[in-house]
N, C-alpha and C. Protein backbone atom coordinates (compact mmCIF):
# COMPACT_ATOMS: atom_id res chain seq x y z
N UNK A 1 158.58 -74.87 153.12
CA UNK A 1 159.39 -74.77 154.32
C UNK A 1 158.92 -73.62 155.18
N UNK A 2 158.66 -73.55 156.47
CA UNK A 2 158.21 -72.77 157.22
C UNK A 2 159.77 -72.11 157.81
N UNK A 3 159.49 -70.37 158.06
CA UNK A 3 160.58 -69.79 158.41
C UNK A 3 160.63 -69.95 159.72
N UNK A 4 161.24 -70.06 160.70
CA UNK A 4 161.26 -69.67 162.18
C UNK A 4 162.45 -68.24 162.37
N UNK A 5 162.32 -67.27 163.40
CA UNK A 5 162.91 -66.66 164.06
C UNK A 5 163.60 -67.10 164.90
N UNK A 6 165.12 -67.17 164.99
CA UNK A 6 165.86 -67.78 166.37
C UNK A 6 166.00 -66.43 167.30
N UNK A 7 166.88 -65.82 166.50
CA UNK A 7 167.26 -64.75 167.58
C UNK A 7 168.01 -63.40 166.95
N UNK A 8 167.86 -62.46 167.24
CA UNK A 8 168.39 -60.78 166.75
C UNK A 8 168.76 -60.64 168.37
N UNK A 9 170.11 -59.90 167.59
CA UNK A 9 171.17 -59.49 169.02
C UNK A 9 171.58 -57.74 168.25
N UNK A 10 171.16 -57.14 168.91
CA UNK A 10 172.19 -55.67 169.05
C UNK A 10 173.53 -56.02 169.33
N UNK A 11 174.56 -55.82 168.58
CA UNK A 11 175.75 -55.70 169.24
C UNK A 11 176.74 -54.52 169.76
N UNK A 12 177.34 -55.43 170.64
CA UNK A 12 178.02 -54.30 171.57
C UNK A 12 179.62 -54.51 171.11
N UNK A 13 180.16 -53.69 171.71
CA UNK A 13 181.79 -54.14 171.21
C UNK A 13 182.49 -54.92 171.58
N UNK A 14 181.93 -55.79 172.75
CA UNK A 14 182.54 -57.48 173.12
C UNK A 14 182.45 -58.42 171.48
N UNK A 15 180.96 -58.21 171.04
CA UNK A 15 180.25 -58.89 169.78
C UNK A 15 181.35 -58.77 168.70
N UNK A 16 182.16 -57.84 168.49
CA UNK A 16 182.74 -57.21 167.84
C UNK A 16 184.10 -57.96 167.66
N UNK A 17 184.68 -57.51 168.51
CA UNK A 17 186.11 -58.20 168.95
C UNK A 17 185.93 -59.82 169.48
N UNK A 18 185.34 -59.86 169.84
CA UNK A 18 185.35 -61.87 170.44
C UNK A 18 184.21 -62.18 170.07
N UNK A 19 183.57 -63.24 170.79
CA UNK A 19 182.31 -64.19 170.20
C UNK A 19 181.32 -63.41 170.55
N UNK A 20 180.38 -64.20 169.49
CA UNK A 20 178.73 -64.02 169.85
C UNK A 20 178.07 -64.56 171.09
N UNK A 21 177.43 -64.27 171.77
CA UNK A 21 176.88 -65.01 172.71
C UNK A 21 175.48 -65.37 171.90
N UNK A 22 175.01 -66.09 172.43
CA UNK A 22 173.39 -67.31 171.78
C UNK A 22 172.47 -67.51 173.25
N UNK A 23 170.96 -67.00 173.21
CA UNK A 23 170.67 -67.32 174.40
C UNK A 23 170.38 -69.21 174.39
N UNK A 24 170.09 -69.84 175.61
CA UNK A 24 170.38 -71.13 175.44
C UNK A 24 169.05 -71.45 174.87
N UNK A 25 167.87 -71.17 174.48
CA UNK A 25 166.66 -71.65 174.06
C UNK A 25 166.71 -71.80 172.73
N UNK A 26 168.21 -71.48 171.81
CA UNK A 26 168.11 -71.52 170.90
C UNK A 26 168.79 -72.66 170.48
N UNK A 27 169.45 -73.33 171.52
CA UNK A 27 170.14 -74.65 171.16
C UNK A 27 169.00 -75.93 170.57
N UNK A 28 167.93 -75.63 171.01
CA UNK A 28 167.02 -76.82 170.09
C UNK A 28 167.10 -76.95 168.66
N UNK A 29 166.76 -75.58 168.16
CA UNK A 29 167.51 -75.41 167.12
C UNK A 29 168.14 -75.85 166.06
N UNK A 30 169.72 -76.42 167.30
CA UNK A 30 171.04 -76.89 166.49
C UNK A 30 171.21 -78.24 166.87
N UNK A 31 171.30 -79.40 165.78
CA UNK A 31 170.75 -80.65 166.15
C UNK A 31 172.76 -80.72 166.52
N UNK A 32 173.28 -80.83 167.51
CA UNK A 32 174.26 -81.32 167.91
C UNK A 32 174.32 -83.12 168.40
N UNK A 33 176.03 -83.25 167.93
CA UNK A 33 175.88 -85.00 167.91
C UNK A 33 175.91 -85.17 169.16
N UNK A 34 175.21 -86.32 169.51
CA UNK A 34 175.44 -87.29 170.76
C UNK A 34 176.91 -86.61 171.51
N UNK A 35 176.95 -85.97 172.69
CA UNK A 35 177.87 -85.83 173.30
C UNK A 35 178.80 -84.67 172.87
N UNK A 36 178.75 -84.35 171.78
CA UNK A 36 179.26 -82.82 171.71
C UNK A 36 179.26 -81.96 172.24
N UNK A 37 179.89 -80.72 172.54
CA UNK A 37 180.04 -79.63 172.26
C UNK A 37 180.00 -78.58 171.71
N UNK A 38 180.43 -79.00 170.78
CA UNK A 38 180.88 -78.03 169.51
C UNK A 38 179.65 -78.50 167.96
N UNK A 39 179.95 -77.76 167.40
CA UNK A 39 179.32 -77.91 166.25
C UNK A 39 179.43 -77.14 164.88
N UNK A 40 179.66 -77.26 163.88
CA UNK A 40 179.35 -76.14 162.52
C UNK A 40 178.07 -76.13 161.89
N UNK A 41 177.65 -75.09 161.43
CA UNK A 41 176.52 -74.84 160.88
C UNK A 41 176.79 -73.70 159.53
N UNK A 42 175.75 -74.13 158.36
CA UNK A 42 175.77 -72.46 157.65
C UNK A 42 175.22 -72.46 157.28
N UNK A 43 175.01 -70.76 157.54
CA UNK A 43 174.59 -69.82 157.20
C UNK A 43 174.34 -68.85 155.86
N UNK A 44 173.37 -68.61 155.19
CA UNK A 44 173.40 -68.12 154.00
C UNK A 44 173.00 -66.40 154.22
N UNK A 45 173.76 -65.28 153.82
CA UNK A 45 173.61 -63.79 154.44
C UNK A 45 172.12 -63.93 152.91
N UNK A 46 172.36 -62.57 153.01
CA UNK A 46 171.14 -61.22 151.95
C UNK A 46 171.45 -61.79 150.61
N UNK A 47 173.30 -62.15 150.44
CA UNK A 47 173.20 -62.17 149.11
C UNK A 47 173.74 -63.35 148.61
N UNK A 48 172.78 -64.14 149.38
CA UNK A 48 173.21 -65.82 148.82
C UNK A 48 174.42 -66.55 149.62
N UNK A 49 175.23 -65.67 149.83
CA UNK A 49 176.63 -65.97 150.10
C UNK A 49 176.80 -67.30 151.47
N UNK A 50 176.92 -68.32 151.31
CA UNK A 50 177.16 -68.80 152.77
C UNK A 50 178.07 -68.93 154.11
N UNK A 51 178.09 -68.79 154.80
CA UNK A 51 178.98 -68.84 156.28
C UNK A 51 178.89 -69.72 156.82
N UNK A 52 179.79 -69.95 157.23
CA UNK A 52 180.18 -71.61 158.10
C UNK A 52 180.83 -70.84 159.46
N UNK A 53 179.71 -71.24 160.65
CA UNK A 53 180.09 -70.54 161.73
C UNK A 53 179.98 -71.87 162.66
N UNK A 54 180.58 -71.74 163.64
CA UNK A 54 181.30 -72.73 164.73
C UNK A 54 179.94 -72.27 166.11
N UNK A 55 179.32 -73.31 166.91
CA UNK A 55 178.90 -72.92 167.43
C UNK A 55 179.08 -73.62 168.81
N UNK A 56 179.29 -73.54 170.17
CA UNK A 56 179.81 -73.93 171.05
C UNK A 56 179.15 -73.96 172.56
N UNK A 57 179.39 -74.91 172.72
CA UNK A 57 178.67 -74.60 174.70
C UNK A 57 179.67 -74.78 175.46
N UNK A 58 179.89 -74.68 176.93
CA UNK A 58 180.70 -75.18 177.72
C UNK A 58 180.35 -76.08 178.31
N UNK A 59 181.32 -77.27 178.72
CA UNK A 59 181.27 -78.27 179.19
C UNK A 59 181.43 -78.29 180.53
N UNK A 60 181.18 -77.49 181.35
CA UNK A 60 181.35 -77.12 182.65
C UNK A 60 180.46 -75.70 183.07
N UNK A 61 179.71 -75.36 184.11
CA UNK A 61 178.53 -74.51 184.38
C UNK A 61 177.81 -74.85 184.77
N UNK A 62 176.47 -73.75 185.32
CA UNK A 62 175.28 -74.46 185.67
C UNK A 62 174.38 -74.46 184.31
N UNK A 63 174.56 -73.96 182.80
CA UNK A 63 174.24 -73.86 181.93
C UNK A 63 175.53 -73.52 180.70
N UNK A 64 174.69 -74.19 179.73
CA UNK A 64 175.66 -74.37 178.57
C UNK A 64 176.16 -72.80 177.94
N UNK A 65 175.53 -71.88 178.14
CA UNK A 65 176.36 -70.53 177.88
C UNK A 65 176.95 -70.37 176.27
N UNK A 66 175.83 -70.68 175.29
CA UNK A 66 176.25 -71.26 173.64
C UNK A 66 176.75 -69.92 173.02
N UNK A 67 178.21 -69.75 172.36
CA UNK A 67 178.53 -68.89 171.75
C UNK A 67 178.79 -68.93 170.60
N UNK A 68 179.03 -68.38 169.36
CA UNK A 68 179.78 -68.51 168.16
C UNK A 68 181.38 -68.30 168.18
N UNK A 69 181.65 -68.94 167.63
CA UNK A 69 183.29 -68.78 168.23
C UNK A 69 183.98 -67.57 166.86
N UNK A 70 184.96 -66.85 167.71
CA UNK A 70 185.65 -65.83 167.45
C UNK A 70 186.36 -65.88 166.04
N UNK A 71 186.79 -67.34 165.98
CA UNK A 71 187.35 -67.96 165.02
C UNK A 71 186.72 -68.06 163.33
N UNK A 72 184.97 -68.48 163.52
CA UNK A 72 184.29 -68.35 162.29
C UNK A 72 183.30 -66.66 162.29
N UNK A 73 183.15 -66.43 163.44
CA UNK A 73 182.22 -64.95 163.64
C UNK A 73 182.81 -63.74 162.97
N UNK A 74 184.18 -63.99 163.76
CA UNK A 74 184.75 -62.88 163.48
C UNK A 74 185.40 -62.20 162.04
N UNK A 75 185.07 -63.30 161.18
CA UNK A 75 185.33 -63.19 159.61
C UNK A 75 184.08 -62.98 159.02
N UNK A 76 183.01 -62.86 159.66
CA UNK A 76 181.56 -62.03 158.74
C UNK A 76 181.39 -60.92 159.69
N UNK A 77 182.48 -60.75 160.74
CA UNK A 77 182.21 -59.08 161.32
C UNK A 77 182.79 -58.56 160.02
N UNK A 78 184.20 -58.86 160.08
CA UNK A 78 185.01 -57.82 159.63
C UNK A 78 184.30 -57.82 157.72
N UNK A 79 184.13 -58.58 157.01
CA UNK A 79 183.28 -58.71 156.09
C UNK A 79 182.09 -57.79 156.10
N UNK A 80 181.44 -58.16 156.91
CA UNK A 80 180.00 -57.45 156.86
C UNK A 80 180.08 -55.71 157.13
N UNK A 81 181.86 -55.45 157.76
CA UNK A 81 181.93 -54.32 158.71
C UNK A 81 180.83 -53.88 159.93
N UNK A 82 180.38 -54.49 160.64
CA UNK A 82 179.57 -54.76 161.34
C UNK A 82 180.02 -53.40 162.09
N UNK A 83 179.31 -52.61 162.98
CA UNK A 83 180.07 -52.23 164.36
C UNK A 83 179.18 -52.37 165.29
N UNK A 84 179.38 -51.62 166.30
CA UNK A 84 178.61 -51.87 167.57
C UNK A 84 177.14 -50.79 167.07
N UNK A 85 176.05 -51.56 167.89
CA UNK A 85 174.67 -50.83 167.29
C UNK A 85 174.19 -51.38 166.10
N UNK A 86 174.63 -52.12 165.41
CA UNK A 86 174.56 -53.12 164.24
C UNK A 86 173.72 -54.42 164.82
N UNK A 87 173.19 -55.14 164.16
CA UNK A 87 172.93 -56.23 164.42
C UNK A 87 172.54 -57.29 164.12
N UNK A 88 172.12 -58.25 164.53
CA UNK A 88 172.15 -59.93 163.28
C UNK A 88 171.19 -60.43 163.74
N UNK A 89 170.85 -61.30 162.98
CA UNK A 89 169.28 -62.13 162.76
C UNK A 89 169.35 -63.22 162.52
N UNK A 90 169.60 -64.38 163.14
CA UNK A 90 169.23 -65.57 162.63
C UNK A 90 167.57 -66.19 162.35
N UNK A 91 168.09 -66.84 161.17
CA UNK A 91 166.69 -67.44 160.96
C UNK A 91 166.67 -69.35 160.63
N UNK A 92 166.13 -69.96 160.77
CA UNK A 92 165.88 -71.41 160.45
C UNK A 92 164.44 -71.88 159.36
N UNK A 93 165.13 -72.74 158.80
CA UNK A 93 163.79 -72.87 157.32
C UNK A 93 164.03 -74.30 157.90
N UNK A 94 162.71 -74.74 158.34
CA UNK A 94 162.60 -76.41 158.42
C UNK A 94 161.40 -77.09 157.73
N UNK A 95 161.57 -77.83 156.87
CA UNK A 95 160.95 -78.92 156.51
C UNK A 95 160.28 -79.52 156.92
N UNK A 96 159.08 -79.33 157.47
CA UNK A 96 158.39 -80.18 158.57
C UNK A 96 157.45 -81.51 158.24
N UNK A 97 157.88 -82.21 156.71
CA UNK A 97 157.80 -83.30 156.27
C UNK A 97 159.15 -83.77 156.91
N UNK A 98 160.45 -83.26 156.61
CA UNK A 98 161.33 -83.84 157.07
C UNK A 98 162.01 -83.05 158.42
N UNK A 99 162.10 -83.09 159.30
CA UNK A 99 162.25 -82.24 160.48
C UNK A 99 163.65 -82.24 160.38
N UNK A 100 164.70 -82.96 159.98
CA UNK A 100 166.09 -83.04 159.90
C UNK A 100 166.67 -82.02 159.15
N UNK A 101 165.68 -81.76 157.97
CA UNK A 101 166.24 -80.80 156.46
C UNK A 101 166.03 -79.31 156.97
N UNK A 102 167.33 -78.58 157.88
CA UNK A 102 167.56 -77.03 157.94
C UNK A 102 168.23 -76.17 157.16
N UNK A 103 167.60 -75.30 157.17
CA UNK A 103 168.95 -73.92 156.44
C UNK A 103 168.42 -73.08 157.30
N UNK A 104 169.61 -72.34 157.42
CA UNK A 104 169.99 -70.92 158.14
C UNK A 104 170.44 -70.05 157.61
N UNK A 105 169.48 -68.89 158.26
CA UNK A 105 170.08 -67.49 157.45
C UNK A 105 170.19 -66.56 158.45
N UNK A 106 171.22 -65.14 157.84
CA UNK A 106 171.57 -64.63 158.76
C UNK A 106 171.63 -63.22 158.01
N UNK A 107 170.86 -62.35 158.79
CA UNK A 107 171.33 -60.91 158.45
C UNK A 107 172.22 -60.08 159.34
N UNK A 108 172.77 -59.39 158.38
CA UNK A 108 173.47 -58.27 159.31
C UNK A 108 173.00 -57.23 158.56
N UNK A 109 172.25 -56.05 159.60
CA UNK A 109 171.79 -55.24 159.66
C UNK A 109 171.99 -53.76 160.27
N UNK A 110 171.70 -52.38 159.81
CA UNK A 110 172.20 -51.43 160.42
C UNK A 110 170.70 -50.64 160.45
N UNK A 111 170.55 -49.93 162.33
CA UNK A 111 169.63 -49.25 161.43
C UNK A 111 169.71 -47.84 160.57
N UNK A 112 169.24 -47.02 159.68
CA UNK A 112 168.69 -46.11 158.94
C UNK A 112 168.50 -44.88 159.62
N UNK A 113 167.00 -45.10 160.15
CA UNK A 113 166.32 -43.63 161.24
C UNK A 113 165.14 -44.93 162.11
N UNK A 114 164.51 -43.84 162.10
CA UNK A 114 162.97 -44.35 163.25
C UNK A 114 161.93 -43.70 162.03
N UNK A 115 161.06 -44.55 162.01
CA UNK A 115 160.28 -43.86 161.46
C UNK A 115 158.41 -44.09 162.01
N UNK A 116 157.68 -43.42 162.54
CA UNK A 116 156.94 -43.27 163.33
C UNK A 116 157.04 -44.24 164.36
N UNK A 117 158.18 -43.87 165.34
CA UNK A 117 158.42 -44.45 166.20
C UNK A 117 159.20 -46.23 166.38
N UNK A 118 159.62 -46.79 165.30
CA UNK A 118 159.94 -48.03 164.90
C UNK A 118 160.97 -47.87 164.17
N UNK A 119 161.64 -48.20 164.40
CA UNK A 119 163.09 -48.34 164.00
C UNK A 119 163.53 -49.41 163.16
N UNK A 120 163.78 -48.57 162.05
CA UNK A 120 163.82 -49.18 160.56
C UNK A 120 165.51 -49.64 160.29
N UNK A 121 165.64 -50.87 160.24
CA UNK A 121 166.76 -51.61 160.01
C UNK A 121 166.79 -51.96 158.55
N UNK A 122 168.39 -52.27 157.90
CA UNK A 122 168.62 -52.34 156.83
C UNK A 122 169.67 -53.37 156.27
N UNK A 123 169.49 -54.27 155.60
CA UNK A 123 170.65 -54.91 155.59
C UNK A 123 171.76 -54.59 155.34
N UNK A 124 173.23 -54.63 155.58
CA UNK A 124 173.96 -53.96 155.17
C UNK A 124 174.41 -54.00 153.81
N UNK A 125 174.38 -55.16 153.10
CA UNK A 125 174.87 -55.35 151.92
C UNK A 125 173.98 -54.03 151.13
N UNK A 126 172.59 -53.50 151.52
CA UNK A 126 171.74 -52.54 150.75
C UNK A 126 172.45 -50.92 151.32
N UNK A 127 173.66 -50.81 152.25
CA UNK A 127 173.69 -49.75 152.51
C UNK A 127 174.22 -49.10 151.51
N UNK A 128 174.91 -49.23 150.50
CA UNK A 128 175.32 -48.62 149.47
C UNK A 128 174.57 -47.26 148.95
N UNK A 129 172.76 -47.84 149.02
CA UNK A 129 171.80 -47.09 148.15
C UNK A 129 171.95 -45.89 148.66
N UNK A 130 171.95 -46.04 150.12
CA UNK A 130 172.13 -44.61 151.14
C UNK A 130 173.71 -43.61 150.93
N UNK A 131 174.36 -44.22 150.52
CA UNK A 131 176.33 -43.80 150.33
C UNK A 131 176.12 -43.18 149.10
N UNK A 132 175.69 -44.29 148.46
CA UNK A 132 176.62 -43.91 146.56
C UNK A 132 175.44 -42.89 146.00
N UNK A 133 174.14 -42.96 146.40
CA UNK A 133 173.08 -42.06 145.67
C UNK A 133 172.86 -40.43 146.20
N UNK A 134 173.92 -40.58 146.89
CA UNK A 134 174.37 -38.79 147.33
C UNK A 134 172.74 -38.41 147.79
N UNK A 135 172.25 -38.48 148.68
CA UNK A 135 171.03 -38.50 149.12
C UNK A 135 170.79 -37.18 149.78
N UNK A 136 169.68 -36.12 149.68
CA UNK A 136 170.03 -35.29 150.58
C UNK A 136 168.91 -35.02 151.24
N UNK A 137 169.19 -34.05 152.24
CA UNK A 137 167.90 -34.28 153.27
C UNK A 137 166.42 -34.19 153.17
N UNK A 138 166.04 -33.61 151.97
CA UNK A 138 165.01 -33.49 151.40
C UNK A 138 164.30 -34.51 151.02
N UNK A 139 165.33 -35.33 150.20
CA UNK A 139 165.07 -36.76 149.23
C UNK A 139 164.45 -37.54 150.24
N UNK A 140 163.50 -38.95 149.49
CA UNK A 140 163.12 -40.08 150.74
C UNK A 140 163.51 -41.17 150.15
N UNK A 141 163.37 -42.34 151.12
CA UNK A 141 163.36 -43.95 150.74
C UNK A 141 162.34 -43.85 150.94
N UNK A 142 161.91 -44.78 149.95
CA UNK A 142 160.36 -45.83 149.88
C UNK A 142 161.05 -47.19 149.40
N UNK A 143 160.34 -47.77 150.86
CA UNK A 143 160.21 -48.99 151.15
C UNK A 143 159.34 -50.60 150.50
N UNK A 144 159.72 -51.02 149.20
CA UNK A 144 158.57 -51.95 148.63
C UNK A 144 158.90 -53.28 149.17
N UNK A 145 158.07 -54.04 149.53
CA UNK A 145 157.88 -55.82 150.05
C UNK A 145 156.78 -56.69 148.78
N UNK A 146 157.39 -57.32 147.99
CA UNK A 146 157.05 -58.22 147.23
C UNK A 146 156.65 -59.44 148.12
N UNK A 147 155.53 -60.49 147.92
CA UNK A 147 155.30 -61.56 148.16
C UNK A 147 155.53 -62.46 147.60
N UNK A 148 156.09 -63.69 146.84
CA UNK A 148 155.40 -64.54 146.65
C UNK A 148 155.72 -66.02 147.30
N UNK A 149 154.74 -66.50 147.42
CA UNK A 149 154.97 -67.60 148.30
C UNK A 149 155.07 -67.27 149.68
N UNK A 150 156.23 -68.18 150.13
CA UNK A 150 157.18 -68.06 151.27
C UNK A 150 158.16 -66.88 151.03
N UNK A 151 158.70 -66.07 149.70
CA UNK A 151 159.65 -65.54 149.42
C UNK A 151 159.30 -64.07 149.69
N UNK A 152 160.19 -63.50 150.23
CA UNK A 152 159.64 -62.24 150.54
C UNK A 152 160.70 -61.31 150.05
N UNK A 153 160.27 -60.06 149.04
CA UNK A 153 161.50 -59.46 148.08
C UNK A 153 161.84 -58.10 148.42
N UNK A 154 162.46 -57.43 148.98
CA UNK A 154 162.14 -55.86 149.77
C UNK A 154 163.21 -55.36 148.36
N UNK A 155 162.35 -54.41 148.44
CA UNK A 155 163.05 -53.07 147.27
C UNK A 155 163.28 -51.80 148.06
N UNK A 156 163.80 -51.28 147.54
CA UNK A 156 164.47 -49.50 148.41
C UNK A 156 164.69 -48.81 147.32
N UNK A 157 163.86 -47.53 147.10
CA UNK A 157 164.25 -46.92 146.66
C UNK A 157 164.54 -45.64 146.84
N UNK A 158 165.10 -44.89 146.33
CA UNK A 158 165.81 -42.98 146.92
C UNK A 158 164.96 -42.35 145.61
N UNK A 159 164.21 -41.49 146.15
CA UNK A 159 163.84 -40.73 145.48
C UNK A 159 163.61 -39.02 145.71
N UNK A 160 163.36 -38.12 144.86
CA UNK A 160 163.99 -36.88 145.05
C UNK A 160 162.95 -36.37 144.63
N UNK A 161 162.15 -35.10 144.98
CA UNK A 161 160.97 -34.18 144.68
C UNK A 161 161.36 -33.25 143.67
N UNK A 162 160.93 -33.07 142.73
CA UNK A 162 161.48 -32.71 141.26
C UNK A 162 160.70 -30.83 141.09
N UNK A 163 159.39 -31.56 141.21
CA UNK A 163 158.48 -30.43 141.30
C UNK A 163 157.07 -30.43 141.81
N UNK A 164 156.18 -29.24 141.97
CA UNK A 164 154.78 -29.80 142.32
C UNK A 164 154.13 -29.42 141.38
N UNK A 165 153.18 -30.25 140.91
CA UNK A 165 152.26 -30.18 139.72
C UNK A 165 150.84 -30.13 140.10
N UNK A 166 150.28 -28.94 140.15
CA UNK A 166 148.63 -29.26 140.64
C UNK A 166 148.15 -29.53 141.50
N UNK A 167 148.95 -29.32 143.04
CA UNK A 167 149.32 -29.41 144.09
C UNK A 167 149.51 -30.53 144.30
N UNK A 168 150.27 -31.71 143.79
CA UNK A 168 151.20 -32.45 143.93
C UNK A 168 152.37 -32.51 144.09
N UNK A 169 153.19 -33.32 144.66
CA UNK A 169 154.26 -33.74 144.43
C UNK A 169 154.76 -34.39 143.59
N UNK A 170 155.39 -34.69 142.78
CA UNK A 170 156.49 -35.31 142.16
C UNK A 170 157.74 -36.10 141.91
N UNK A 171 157.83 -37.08 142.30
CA UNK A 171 159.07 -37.68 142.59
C UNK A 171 159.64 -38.89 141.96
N UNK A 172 160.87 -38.21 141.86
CA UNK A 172 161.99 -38.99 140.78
C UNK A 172 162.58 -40.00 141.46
N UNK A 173 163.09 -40.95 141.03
CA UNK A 173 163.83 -42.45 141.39
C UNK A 173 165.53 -41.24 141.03
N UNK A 174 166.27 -41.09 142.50
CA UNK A 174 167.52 -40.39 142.14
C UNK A 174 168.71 -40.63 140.89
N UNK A 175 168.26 -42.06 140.75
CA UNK A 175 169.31 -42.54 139.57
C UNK A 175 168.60 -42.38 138.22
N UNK A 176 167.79 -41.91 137.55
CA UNK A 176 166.78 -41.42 137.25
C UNK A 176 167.00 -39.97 136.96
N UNK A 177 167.73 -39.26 137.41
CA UNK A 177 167.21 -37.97 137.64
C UNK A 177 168.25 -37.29 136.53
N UNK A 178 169.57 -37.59 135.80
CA UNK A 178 169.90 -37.66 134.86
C UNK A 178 168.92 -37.43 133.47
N UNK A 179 168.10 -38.37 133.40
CA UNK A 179 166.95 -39.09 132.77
C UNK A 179 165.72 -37.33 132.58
N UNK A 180 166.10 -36.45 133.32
CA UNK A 180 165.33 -34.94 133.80
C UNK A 180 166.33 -34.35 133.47
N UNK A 181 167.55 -34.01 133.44
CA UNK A 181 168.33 -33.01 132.96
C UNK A 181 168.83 -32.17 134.57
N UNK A 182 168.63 -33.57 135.46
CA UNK A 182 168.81 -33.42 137.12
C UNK A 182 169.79 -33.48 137.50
């Protein structure tokens, strides 16, 4: 199955409180029935979990103006705790033996820092590592990306400079550091 990119939105605090807006190039996309409007689709987040989100145009305009409605969105804001500066990612996996067979995925994301100039986003379900591992300014993340296949596996880890050895550095995995008498 080949991945496609639909669309990543920064959100603002309209995103927040009411619907998503969708730019309209992404309606190809969403195979809507003969004469609809409206539509459901889902969505699978980071951790498997799926979402059933409502997706909508208006029936009146000089363009369809496609939003997610407030109704299914607004239960993977408050879930995800999303806020403004946060933001989401849709993605589409199509079958291109069978062009009909989609899945959709969706991140919600926060970013981290910048790091040489690029701004490093995180899913939120991984923000924990940054909360619960009492991190301090010294300590770093390192960033690992597994391949295989189509599947792509990102690891994070916090790690902490212990000592320098031979003019090295040294560094411990923070949960780990117990494991040192840390």
């Amino acid at each position: 199955m080949e991945q496609v990119h639909l669309y990543t939105k920064k959100l603002k605090p309209t995103h927040i409180s009411h619907a998503l807006s969708f730019p309209t190039r992404v309606l190809e996309a969403f195979p809507f029935p003969e004469g609809a409007h409206m539509m459901n689709f889902e969505a699978v987040d980071a951790t498997d979990n799926a979402w059933r989100f409502f997706l909508s145009t208006r029936l009146t305009g000089a363009y369809p103006k496609p939003v997610l409605l407030r109704s299914s969105w607004h239960r993977f804001v408050e879930q995800k705790g999303l806020a403004p500066e946060d933001r989401v990612v849709f993605f589409m996996q199509r079958d291109e033996a069978n062009d009909m067979l989609r899945r959709y995925t969706v991140r919600a994301q926060r970013k981290v820092m910048t790091l040489m100039g690029q701004d490093v986003w995180v899913d939120v379900e991984h923000l924990p590592l940054y909360e619960q591992k009492g991190l301090a300014p010294e300590d770093r993340v390192v960033f690992f990306m597994e391949r295989d296949d189509m599947v792509r596996r990102y690891t994070v880890r916090a790690q902490r400079k212990v000592m320098i050895l031979m003019g090295q550095d040294i560094w411990v995995d923070v949960e780990d550091l117990p494991l040192y008498g840390l």
